[in-house]
C-alpha atoms as a PDB file:
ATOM      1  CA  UNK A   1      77.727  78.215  12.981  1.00  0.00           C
ATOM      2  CA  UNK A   2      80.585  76.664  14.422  1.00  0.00           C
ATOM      3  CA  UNK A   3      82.207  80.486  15.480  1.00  0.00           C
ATOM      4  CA  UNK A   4      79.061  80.759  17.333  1.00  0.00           C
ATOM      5  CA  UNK A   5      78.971  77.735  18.930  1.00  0.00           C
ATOM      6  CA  UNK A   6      82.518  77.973  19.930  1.00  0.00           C
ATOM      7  CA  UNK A   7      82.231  81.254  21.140  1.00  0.00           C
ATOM      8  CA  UNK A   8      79.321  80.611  22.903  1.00  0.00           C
ATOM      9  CA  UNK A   9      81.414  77.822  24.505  1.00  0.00           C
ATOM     10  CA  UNK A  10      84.614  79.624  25.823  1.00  0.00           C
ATOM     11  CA  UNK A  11      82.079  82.540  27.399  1.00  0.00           C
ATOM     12  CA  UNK A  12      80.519  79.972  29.273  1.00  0.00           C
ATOM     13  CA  UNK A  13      83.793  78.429  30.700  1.00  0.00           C
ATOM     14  CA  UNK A  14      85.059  81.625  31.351  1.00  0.00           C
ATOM     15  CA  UNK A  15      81.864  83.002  33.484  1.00  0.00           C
ATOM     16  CA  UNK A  16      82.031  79.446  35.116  1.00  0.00           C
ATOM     17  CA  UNK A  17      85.574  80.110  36.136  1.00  0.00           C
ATOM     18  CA  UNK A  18      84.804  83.308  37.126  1.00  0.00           C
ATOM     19  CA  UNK A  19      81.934  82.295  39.644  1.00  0.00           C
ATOM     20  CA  UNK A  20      84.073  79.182  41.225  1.00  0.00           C
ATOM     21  CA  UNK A  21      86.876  81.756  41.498  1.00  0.00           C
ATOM     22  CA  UNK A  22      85.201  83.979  43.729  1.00  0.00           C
ATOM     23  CA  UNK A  23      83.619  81.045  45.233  1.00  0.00           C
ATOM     24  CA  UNK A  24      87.399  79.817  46.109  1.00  0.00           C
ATOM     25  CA  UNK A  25      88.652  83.499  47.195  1.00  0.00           C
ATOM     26  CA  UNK A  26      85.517  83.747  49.720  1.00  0.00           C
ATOM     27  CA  UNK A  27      86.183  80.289  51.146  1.00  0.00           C
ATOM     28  CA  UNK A  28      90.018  81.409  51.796  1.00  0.00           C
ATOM     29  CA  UNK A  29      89.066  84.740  53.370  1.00  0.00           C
ATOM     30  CA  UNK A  30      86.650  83.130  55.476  1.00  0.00           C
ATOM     31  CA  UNK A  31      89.164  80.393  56.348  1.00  0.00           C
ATOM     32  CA  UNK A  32      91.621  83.334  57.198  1.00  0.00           C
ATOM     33  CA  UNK A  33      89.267  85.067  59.272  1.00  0.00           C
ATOM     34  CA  UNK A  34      88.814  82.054  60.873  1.00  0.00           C
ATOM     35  CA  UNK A  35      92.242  81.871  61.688  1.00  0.00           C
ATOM     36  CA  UNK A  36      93.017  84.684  62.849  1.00  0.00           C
ATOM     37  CA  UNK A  37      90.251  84.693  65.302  1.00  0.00           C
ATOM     38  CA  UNK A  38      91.407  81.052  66.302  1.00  0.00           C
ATOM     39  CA  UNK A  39      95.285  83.296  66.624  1.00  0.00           C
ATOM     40  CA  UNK A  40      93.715  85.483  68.662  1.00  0.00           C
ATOM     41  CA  UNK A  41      91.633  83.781  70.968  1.00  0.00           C
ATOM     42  CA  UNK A  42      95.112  81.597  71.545  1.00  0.00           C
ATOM     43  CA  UNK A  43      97.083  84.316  72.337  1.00  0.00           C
ATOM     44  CA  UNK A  44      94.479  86.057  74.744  1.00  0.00           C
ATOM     45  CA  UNK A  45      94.128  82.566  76.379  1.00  0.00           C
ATOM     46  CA  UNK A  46      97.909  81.464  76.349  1.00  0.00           C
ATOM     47  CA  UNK A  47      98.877  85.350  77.589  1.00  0.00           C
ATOM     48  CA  UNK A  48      96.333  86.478  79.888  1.00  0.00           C
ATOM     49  CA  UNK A  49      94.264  89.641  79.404  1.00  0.00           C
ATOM     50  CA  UNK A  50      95.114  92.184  82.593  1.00  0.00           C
ATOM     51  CA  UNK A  51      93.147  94.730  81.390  1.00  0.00           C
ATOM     52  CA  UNK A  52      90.017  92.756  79.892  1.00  0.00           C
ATOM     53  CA  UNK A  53      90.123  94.847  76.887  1.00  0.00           C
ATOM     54  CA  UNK A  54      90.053  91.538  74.885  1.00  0.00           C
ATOM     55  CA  UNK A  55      93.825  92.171  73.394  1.00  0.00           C
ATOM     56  CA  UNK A  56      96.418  89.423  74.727  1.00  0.00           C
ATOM     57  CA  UNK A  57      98.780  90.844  77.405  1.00  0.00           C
ATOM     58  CA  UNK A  58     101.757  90.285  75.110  1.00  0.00           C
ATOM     59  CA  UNK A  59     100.336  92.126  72.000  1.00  0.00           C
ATOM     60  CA  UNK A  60      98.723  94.790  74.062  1.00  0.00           C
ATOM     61  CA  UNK A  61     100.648  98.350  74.484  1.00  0.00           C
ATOM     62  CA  UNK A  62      99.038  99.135  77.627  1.00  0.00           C
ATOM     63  CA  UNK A  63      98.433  95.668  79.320  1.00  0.00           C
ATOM     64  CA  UNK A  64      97.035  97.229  82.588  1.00  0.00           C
ATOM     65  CA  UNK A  65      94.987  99.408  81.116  1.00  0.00           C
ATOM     66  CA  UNK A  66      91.955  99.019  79.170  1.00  0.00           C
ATOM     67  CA  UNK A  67      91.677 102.822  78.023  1.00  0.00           C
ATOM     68  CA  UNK A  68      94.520 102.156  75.928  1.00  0.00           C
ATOM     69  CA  UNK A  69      95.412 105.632  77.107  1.00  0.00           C
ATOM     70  CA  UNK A  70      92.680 106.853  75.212  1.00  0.00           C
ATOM     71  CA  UNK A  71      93.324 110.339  76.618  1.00  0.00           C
ATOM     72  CA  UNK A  72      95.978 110.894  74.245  1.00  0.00           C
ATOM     73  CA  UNK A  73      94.551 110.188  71.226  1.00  0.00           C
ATOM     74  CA  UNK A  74      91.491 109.140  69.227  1.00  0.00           C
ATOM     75  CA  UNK A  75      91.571 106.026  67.129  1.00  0.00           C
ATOM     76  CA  UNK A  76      90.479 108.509  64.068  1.00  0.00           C
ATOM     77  CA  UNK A  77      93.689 110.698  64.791  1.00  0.00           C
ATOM     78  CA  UNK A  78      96.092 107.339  64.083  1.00  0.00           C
ATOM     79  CA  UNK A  79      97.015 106.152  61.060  1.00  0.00           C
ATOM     80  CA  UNK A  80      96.532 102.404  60.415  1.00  0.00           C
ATOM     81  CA  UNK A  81     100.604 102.497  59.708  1.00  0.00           C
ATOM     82  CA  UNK A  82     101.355 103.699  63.099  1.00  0.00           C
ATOM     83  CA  UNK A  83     103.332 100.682  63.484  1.00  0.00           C
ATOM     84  CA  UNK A  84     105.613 100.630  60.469  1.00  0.00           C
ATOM     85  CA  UNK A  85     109.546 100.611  60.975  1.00  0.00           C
ATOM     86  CA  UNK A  86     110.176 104.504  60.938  1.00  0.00           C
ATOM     87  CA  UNK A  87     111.919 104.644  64.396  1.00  0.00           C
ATOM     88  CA  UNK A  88     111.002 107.631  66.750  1.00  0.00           C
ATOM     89  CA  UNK A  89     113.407 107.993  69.894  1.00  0.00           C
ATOM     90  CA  UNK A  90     111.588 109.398  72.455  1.00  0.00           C
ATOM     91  CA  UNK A  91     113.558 110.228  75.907  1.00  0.00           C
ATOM     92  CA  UNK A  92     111.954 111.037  78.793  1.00  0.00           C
ATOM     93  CA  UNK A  93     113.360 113.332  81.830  1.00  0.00           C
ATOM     94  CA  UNK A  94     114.949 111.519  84.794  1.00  0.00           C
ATOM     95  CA  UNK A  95     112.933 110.500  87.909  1.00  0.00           C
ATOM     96  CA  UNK A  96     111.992 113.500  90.106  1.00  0.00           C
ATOM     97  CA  UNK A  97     111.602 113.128  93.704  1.00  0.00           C
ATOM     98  CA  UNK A  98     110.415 116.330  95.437  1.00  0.00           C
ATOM     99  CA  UNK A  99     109.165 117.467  99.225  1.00  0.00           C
ATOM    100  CA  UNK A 100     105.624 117.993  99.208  1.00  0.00           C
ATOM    101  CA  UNK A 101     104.768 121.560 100.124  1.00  0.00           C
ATOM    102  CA  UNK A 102     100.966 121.545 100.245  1.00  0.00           C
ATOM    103  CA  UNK A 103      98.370 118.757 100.023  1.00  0.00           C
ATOM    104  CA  UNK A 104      99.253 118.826  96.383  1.00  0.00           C
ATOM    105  CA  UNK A 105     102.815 120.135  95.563  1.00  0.00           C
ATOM    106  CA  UNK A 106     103.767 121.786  91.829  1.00  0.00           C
ATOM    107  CA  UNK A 107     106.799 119.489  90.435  1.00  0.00           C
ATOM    108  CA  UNK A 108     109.204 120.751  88.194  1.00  0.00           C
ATOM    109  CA  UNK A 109     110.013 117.282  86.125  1.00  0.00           C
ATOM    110  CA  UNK A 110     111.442 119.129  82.687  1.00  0.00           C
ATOM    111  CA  UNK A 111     110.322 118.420  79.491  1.00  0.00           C
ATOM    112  CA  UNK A 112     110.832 115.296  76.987  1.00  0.00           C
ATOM    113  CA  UNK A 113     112.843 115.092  73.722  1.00  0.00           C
ATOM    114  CA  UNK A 114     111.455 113.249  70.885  1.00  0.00           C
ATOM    115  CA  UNK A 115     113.130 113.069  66.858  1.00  0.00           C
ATOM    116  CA  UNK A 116     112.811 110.773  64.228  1.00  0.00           C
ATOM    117  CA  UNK A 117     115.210 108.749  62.498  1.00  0.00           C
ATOM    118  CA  UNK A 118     116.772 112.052  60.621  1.00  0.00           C
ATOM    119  CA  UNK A 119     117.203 113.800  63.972  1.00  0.00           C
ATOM    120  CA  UNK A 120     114.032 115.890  63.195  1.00  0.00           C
ATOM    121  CA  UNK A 121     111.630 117.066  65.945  1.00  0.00           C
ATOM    122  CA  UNK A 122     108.335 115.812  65.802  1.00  0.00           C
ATOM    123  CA  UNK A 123     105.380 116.851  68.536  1.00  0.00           C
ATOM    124  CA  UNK A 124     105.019 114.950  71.433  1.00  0.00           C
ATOM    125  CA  UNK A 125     102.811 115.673  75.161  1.00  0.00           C
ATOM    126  CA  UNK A 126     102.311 114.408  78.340  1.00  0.00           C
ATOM    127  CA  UNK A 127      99.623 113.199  80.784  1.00  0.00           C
ATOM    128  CA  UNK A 128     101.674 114.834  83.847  1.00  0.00           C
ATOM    129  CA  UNK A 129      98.666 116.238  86.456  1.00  0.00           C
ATOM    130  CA  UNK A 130      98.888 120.383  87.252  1.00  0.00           C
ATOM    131  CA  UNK A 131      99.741 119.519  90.574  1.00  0.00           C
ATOM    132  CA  UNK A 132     100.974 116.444  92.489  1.00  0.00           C
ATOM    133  CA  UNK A 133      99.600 114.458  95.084  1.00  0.00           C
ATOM    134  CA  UNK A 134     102.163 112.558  97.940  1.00  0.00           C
ATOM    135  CA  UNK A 135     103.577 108.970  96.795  1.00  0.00           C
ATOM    136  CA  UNK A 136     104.384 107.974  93.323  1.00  0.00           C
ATOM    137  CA  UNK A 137     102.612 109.494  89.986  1.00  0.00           C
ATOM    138  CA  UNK A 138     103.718 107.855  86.376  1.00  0.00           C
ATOM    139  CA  UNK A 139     103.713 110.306  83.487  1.00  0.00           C
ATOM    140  CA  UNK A 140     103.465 109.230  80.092  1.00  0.00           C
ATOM    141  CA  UNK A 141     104.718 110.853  77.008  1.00  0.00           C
ATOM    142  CA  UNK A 142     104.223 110.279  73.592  1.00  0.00           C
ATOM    143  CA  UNK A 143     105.460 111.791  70.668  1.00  0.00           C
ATOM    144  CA  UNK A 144     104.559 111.275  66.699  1.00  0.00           C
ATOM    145  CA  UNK A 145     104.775 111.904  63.199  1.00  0.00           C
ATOM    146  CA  UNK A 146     101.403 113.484  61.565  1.00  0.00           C
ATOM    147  CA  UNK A 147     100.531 112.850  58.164  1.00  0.00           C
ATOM    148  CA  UNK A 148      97.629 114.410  56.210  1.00  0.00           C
ATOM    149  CA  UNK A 149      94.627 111.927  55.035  1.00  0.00           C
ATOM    150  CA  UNK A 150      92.356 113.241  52.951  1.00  0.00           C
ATOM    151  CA  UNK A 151      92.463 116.094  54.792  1.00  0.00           C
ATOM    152  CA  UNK A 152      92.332 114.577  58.344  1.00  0.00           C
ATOM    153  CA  UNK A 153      95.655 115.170  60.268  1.00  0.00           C
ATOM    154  CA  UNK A 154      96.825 111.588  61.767  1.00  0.00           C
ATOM    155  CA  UNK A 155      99.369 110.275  64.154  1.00  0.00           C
ATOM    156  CA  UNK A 156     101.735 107.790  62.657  1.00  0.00           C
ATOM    157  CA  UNK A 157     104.844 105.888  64.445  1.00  0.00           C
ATOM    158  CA  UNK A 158     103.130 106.511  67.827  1.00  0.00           C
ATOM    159  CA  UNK A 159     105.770 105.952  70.443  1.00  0.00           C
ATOM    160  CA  UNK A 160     105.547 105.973  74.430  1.00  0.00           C
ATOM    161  CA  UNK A 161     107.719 106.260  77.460  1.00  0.00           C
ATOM    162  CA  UNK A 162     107.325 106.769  81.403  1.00  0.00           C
ATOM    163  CA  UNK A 163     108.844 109.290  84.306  1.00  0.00           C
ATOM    164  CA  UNK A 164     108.514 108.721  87.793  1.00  0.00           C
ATOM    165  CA  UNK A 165     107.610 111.822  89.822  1.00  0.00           C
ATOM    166  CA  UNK A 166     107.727 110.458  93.305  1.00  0.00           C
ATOM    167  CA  UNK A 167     106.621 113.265  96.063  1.00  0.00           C
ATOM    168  CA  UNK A 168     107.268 112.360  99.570  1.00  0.00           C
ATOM    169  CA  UNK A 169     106.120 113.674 102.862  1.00  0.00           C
ATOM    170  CA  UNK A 170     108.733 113.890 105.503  1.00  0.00           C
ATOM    171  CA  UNK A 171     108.254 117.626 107.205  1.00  0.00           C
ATOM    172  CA  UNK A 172     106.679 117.534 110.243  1.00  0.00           C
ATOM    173  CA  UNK A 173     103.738 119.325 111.501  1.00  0.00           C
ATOM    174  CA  UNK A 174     104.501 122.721 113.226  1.00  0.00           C
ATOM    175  CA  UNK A 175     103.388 122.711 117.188  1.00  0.00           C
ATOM    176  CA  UNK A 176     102.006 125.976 118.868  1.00  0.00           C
ATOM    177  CA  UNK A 177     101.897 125.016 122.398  1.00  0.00           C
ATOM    178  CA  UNK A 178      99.809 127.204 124.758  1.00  0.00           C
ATOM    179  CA  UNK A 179     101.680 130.284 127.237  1.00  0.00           C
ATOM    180  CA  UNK A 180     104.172 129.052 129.767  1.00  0.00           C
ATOM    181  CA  UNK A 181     102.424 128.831 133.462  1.00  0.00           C
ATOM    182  CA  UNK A 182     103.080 130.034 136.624  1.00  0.00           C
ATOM    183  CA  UNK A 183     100.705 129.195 139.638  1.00  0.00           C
ATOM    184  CA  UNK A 184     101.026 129.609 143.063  1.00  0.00           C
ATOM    185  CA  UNK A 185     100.641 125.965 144.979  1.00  0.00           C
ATOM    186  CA  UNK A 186      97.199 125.355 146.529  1.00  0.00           C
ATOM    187  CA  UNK A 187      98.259 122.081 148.116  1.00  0.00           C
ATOM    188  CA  UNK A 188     100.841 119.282 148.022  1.00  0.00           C
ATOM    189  CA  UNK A 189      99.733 118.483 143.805  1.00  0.00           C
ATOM    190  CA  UNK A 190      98.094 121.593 142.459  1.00  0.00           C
ATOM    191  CA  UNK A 191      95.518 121.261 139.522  1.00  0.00           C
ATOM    192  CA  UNK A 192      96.219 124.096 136.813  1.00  0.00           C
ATOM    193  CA  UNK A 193      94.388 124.606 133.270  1.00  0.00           C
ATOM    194  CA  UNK A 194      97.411 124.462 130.642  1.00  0.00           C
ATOM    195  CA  UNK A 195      95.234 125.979 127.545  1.00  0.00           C
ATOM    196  CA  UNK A 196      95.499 123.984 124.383  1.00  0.00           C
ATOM    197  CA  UNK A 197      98.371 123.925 121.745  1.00  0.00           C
ATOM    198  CA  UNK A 198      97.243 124.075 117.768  1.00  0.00           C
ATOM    199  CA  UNK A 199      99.310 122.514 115.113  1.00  0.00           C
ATOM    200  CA  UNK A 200      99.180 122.826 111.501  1.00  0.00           C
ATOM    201  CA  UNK A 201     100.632 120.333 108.658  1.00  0.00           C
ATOM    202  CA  UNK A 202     102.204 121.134 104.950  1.00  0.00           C
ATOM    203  CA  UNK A 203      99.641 118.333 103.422  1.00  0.00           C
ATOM    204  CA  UNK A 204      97.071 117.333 105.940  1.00  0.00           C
ATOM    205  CA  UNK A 205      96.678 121.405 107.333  1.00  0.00           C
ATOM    206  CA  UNK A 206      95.538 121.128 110.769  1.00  0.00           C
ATOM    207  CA  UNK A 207      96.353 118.382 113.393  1.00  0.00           C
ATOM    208  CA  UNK A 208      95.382 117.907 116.659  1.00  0.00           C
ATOM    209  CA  UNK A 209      98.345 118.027 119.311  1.00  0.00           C
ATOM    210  CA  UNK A 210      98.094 116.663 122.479  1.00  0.00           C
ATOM    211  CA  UNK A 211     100.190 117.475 125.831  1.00  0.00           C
ATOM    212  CA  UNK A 212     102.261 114.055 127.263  1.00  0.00           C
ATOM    213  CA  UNK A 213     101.387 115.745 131.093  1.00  0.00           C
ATOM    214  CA  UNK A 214      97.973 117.330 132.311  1.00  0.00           C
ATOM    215  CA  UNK A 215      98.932 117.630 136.139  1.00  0.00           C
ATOM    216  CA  UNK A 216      98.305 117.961 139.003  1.00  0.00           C
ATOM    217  CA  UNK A 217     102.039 119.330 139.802  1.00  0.00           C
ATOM    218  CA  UNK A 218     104.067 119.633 142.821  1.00  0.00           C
ATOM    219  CA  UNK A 219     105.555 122.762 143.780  1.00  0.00           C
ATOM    220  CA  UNK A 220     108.245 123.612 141.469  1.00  0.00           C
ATOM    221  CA  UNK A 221     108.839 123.965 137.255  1.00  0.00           C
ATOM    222  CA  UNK A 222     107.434 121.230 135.003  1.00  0.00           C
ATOM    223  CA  UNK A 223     108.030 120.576 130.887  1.00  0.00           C
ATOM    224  CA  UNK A 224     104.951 119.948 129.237  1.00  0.00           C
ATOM    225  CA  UNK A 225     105.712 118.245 125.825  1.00  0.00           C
ATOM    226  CA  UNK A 226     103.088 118.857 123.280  1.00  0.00           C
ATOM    227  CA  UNK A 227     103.099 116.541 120.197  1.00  0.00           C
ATOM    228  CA  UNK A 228     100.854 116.201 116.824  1.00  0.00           C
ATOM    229  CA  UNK A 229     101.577 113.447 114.138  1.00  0.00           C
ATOM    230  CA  UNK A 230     100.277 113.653 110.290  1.00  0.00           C
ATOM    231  CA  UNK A 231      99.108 111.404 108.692  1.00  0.00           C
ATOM    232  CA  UNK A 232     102.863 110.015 106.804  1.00  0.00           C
ATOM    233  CA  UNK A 233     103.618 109.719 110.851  1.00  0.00           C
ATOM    234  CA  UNK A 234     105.708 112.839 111.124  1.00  0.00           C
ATOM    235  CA  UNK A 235     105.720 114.143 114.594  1.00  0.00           C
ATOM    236  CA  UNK A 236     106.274 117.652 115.250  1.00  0.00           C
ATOM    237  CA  UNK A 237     106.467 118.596 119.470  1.00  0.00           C
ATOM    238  CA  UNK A 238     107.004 121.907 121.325  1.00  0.00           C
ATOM    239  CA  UNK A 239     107.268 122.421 125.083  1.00  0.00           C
ATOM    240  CA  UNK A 240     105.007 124.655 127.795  1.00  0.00           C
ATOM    241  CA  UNK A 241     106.756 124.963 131.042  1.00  0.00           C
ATOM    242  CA  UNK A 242     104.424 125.065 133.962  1.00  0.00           C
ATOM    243  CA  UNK A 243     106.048 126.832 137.609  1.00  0.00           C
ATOM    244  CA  UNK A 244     104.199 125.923 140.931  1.00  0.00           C
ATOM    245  CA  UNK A 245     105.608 128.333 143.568  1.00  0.00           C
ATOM    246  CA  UNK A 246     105.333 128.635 147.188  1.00  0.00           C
ATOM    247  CA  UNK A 247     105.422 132.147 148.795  1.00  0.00           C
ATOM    248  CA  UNK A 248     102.419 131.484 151.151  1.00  0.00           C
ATOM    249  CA  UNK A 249     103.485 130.973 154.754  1.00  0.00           C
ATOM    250  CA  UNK A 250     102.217 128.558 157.010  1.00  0.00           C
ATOM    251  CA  UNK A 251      98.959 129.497 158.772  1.00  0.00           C
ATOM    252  CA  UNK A 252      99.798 129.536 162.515  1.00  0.00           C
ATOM    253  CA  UNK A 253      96.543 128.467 164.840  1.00  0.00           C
ATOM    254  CA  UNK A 254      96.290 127.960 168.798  1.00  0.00           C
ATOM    255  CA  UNK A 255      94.128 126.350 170.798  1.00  0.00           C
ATOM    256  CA  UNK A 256      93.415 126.869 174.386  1.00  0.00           C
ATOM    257  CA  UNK A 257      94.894 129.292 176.974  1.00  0.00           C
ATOM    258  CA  UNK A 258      98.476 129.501 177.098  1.00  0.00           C
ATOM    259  CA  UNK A 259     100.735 132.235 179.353  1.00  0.00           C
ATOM    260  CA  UNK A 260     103.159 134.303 177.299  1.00  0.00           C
ATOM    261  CA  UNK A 261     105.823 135.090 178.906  1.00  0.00           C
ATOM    262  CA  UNK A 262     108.129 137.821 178.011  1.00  0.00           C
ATOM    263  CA  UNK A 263     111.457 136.759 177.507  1.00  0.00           C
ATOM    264  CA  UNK A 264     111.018 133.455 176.649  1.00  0.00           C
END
């Protein structure tokens, strides 16, 4: 009888300790939750939150943007040790600043290198566009190691960096001014039709010129300047020269009798 009892006794204690021990764990994991969402709510507060992605500015990767850059990667595709101390050194090319040659220009900017910490390659891309528009275009690379997890291939020891690719728009637009001119005078200032000049521009394609004299012109040769500006304020200019002659003689008329006489 007294085994039973005391048997009995020690699997009650022990269930009872069981049941305020998981009581006591669940109170602490609750309290930790607690705290960390106290941590975080701090840190978004004390920080700021650019992007309004709910991540504090100084624990966010991407603080201005709220895609996180999402078009890299899927959250399934990295591993939730992405951030352990395996170092990847990822160098990006130098800044590239280019002419434009169209409206949007191809840009040779060259190609990152990315190893880990025992000089190996790993994989690594880019977010550069095909082609580039005029002013300044960031490209991002990022390079990883991939890791198999239960059969799903994921990015670990994600790593970014930046290029500049600035394209700039300094070629002016190409003036086609009309034929040169030549008129004979019809009086003192003579009106004449000077035709219309075309211009065409690298990025902004066609662009309307515009001629800095219209007439009407004296008798003699005049430079027409025509001029077209794009829209980075490049102005191209070509000339028309415009000739007023005078070959007509005067138009002799009398009036009333008059004696000729020979001789004089």
């Amino acid at each position: 009888m007294f085994y039973k009892t005391t048997v009995l006794a020690l699997f009650v204690a022990a269930t009872l300790s069981n049941v305020w021990a998981s009581a006591w764990v669940n109170t602490e994991f609750n309290k930790s939750d607690s705290i960390i969402d106290y941590q975080h709510s701090y840190l978004v507060a004390s920080t700021g939150d650019r992007d309004n992605d709910g991540v504090s500015d100084i624990s966010d990767a991407f603080p201005d943007d709220p895609a996180e850059q999402t078009a890299f990667y899927s959250e399934d595709e990295v591993s939730e040790d992405e951030t352990s101390e395996i170092e990847i050194i990822l160098t990006p090319p130098p800044a590239v600043t280019q002419e434009a040659t169209a409206r949007l220009s191809s840009v040779l900017f060259g190609t990152a290198t990315a190893v880990d910490d025992d000089g190996e390659s790993v994989p690594l891309k880019h977010n550069a566009p095909k082609l580039f528009p005029v002013g300044v275009t960031i490209i991002t690379w990022m390079a990883w190691e991939e890791e198999e997890d239960d059969g799903v291939i994921k990015k670990e020891h994600v790593t970014t960096a930046t290029q500049t690719v600035t394209v700039t728009d300094t070629t002016a637009p190409v003036v086609t001014p009309p034929a040169n001119i030549t008129v004979e005078a019809t009086a003192a200032l003579t009106a004449v039709t000077l035709g219309t000049a075309s211009a065409t521009d690298l990025v902004d394609g066609a662009v309307t010129a515009t001629a800095d004299v219209t007439g009407p012109f004296a008798v003699g040769v005049h430079t027409i300047t025509w001029s077209a500006t794009d829209a980075a304020g490049n102005t191209g200019t070509a000339t028309q020269h415009v000739t007023i002659t005078d070959t007509t003689a005067p138009t002799l008329t009398l009036t009333g009798a008059a004696a000729i006489v020979p001789g004089t």
